[in-house]
Protein backbone atom coordinates (compact mmCIF):
# COMPACT_ATOMS: atom_id res chain seq x y z
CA UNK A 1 -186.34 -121.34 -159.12
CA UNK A 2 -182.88 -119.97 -158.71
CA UNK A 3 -180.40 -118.97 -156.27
CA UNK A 4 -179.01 -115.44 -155.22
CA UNK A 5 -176.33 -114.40 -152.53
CA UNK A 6 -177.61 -112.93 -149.67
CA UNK A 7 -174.84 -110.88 -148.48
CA UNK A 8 -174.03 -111.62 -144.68
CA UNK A 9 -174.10 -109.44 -141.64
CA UNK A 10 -170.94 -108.11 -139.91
CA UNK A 11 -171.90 -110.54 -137.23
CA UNK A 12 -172.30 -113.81 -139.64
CA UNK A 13 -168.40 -112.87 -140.96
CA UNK A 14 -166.98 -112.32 -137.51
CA UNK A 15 -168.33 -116.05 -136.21
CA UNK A 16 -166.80 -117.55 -140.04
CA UNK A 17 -163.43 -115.62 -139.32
CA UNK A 18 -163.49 -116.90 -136.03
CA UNK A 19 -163.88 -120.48 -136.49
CA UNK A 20 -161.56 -120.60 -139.54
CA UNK A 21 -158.83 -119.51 -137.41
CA UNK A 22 -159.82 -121.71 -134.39
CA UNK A 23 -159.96 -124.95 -136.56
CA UNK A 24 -157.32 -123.92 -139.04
CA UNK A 25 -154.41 -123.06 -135.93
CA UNK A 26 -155.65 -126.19 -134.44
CA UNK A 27 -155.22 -128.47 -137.29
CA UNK A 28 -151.62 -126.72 -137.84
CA UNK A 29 -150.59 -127.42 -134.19
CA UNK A 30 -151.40 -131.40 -134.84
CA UNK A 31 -149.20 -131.45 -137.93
CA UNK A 32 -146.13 -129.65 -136.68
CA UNK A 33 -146.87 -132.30 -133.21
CA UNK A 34 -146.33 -134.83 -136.03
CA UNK A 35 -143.07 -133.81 -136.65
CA UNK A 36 -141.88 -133.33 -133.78
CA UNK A 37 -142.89 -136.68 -132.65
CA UNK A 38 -141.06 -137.83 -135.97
CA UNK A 39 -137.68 -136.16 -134.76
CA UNK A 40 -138.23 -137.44 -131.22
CA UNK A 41 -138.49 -141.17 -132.32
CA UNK A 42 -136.23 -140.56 -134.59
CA UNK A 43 -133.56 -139.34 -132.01
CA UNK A 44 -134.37 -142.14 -129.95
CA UNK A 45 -133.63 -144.42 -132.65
CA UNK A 46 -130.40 -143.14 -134.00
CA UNK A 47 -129.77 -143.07 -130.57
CA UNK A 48 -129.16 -147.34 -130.67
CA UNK A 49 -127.04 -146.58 -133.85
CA UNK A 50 -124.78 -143.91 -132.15
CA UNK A 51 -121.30 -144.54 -131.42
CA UNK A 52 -120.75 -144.26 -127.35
CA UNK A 53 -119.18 -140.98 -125.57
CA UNK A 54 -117.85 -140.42 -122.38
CA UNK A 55 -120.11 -138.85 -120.21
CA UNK A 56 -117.11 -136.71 -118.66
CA UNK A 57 -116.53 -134.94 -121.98
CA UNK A 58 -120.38 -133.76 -122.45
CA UNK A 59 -121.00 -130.51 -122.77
CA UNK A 60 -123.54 -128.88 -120.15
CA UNK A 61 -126.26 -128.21 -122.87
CA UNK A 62 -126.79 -130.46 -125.33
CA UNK A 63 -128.70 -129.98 -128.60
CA UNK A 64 -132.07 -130.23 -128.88
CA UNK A 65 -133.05 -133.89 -130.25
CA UNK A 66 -129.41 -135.14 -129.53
CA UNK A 67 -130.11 -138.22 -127.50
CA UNK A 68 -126.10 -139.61 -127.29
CA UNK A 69 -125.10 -142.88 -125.81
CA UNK A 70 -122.69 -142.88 -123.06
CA UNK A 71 -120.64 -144.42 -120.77
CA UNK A 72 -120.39 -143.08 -117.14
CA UNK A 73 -117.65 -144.38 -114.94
CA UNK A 74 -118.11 -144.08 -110.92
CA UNK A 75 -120.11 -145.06 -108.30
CA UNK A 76 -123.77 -145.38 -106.79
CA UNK A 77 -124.51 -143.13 -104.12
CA UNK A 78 -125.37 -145.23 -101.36
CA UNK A 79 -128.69 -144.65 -99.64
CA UNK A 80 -130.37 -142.02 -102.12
CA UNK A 81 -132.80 -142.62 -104.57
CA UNK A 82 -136.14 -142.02 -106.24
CA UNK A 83 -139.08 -144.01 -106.62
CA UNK A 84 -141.38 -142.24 -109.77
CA UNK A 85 -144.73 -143.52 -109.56
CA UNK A 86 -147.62 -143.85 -111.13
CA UNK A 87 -145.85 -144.69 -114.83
CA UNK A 88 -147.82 -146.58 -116.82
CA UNK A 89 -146.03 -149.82 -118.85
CA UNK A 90 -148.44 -152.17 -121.05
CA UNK A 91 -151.36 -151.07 -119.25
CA UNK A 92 -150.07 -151.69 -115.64
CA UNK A 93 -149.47 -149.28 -113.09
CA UNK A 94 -145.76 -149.30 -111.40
CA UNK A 95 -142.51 -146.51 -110.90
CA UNK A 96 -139.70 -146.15 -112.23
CA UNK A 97 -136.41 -146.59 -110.31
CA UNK A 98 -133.88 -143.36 -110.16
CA UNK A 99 -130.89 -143.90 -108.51
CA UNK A 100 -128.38 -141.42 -107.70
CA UNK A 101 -124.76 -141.94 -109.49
CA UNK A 102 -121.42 -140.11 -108.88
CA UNK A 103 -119.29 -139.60 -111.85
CA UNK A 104 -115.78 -140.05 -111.72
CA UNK A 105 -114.15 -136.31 -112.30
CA UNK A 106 -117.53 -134.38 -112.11
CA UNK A 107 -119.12 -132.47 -108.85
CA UNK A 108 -122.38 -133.09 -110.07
CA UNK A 109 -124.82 -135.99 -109.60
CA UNK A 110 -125.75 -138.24 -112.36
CA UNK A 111 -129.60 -139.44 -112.06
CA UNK A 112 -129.64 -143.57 -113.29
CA UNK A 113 -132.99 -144.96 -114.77
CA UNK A 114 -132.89 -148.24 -113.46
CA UNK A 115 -136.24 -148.50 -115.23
CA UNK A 116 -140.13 -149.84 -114.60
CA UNK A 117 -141.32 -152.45 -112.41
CA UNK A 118 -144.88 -153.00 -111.52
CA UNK A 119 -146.64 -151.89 -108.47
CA UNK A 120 -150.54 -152.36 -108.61
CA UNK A 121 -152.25 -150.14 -106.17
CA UNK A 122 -153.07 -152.13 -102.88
CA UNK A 123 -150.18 -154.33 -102.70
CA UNK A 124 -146.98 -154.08 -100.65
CA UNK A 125 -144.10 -151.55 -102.75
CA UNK A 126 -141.55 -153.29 -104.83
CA UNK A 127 -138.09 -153.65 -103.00
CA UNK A 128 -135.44 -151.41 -103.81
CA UNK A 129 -132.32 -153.19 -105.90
CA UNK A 130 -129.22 -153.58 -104.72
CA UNK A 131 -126.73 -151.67 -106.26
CA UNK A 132 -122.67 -152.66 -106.20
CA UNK A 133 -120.86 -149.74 -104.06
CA UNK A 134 -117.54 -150.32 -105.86
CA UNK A 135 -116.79 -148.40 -109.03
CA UNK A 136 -118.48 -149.49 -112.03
CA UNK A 137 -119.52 -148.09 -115.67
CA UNK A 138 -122.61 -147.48 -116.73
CA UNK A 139 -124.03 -147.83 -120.49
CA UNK A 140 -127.23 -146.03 -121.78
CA UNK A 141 -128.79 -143.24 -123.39
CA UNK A 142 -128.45 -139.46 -121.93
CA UNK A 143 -131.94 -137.89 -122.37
CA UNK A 144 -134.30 -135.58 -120.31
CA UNK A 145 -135.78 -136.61 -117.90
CA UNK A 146 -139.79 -137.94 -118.25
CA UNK A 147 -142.68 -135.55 -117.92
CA UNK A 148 -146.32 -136.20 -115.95
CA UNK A 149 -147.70 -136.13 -112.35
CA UNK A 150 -150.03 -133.63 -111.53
CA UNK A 151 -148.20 -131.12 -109.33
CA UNK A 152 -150.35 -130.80 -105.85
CA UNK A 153 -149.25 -130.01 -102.85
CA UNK A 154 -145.82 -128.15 -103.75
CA UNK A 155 -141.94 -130.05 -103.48
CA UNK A 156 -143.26 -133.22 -101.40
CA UNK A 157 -139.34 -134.38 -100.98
CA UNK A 158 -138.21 -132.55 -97.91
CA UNK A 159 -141.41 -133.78 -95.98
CA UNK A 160 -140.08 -137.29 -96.47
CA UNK A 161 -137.37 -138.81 -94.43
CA UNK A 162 -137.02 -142.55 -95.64
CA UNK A 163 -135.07 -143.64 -98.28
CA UNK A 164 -135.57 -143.78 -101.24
CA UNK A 165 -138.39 -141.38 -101.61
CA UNK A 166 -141.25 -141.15 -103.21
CA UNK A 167 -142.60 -138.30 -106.21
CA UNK A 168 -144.85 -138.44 -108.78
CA UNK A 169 -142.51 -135.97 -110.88
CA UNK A 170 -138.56 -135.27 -111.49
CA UNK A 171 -137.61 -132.04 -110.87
CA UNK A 172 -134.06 -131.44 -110.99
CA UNK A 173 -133.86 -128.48 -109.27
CA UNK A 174 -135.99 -129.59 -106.40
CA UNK A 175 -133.74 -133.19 -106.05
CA UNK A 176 -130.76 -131.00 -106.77
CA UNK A 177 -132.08 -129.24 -103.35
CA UNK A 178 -133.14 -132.21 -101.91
CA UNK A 179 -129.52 -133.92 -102.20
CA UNK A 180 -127.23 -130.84 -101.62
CA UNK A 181 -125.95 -130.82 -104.67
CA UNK A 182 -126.23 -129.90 -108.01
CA UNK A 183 -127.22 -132.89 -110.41
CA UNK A 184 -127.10 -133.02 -114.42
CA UNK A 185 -129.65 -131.79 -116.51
CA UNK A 186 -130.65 -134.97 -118.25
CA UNK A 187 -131.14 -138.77 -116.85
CA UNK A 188 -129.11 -141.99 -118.19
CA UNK A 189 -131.41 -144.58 -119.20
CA UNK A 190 -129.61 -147.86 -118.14
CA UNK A 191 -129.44 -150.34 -121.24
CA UNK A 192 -132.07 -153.64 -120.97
CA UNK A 193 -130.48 -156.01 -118.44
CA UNK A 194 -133.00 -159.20 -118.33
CA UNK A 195 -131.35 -159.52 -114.88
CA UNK A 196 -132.38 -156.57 -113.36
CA UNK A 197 -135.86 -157.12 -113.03
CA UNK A 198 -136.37 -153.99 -114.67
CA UNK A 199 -138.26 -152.87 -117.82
CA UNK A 200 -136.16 -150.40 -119.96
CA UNK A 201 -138.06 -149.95 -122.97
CA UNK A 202 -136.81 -146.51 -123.97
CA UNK A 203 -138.86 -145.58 -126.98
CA UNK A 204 -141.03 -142.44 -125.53
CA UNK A 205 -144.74 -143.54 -124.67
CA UNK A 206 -146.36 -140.47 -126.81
CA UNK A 207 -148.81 -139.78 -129.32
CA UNK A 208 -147.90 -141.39 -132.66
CA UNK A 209 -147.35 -138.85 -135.73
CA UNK A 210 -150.07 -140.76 -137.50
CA UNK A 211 -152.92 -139.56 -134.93
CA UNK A 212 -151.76 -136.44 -134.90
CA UNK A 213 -151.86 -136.29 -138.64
CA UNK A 214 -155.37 -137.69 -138.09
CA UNK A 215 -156.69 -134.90 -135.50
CA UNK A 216 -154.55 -132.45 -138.26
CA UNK A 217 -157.22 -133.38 -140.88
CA UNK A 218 -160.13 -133.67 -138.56
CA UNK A 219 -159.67 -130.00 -137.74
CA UNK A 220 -159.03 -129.19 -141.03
CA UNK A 221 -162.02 -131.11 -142.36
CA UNK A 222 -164.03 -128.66 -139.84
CA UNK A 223 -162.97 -125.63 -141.09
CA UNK A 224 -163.77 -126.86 -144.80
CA UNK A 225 -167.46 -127.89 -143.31
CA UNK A 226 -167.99 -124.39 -141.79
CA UNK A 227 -166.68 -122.78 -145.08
CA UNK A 228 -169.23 -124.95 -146.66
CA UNK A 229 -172.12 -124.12 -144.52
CA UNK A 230 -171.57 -120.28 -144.40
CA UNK A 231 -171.62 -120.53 -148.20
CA UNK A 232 -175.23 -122.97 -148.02
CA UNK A 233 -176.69 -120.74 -145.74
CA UNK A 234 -176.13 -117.26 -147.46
CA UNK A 235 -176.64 -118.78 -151.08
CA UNK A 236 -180.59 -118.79 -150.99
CA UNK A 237 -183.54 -119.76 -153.32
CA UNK A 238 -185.22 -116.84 -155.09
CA UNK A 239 -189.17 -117.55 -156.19
């Protein structure tokens, strides 16, 4: 008994071409999410390594995947603020702490990540800290700001009159509205401060490059299957 090729229909290509491309692009789009979850940890990292700059000499865009340290001399704003909820830390549920920070020699407003502290669904909010209203200088790392929180119910911020308000997302251009004024494109990640109360563990919660390398080769692995199975199915026994 042997085997003969048994030339497919337009219809049997179209499906292979299809699903090639489909499990190929996806298993492309993993890898190149591997490296860029390489640079961004990486960024982070050199990041603790970095010698410090001055805030006041930054330039208004910074390079992508340039994450500097910096110092930031002024003064809290008093009364404004930010609670971001729903941020996730070691399996608990809490927010994130963004106070509002006037640099020394800049119009714009500096956004300050105090950083996480729980707040479990049911019980009463955490208290806002208490920030010194005299001048003092800040230490941290200059990065954009977080992403996540499903965006329902349009700009919830002018609807709110108490201090400090609540969001489940930081958009600058809607607390830049929201304050009057305009406010820097990026956040300053406070440095760890066992006194604060805080959690600043800056390292970005994302996918590691090794699952993506993983879903990279599952994809891939698909694509060699249907290659495979085209092939099985067209290669049939003759009597």
């Amino acid at each position: 008994m042997s085997r003969r090729w048994h030339w497919p229909g337009a219809f049997a290509w179209m499906l292979l071409v299809l699903g090639l491309a489909a499990f190929l692009g996806l298993s492309r789009w993993q890898w190149l999410r591997a490296q860029e979850k390489e640079r961004l940890l990486a960024s982070y990292a050199a990041a603790d390594n970095s010698g410090v700059r001055q805030f006041a000499t930054l330039p208004e865009t910074l390079p992508v995947g340039d994450y500097p340290r910096v110092v930031a001399s002024g003064h809290y704003v008093d009364g404004r603020g930010y609670w971001l909820d729903q941020q996730v830390h070691g399996g608990k549920v809490g927010r994130r702490a963004i106070a509002v920070f006037a640099p020394v020699g800049s119009t714009r407003r500096l956004l300050v990540d105090l950083g996480w502290i729980a707040a479990p669904p049911g019980q009463p909010p955490p208290a806002w800290p208490a920030l010194p209203l005299t001048d003092v200088a800040l230490h941290g790392i200059y990065a954009p700001p977080p992403g996540g929180g499903l965006r329902v119910g349009g700009d919830a911020l002018p609807r709110q009159n108490a201090w400090p308000k609540l969001t489940v997302f930081l958009d600058l251009a809607a607390i830049s509205a929201d304050l009057n004024t305009p406010v820097a494109p990026r956040l300053l990640l406070l440095d760890a401060d066992p006194a604060s109360g805080f959690v600043r563990q800056w390292t970005p919660a994302v996918m590691s490059p090794e699952k993506h390398r993983g879903y990279a080769l599952q994809w891939f692995t698909f694509a060699l299957a249907a290659l495979v199975i085209f092939v099985v199915l067209h290669w049939r026994k003759m009597n």
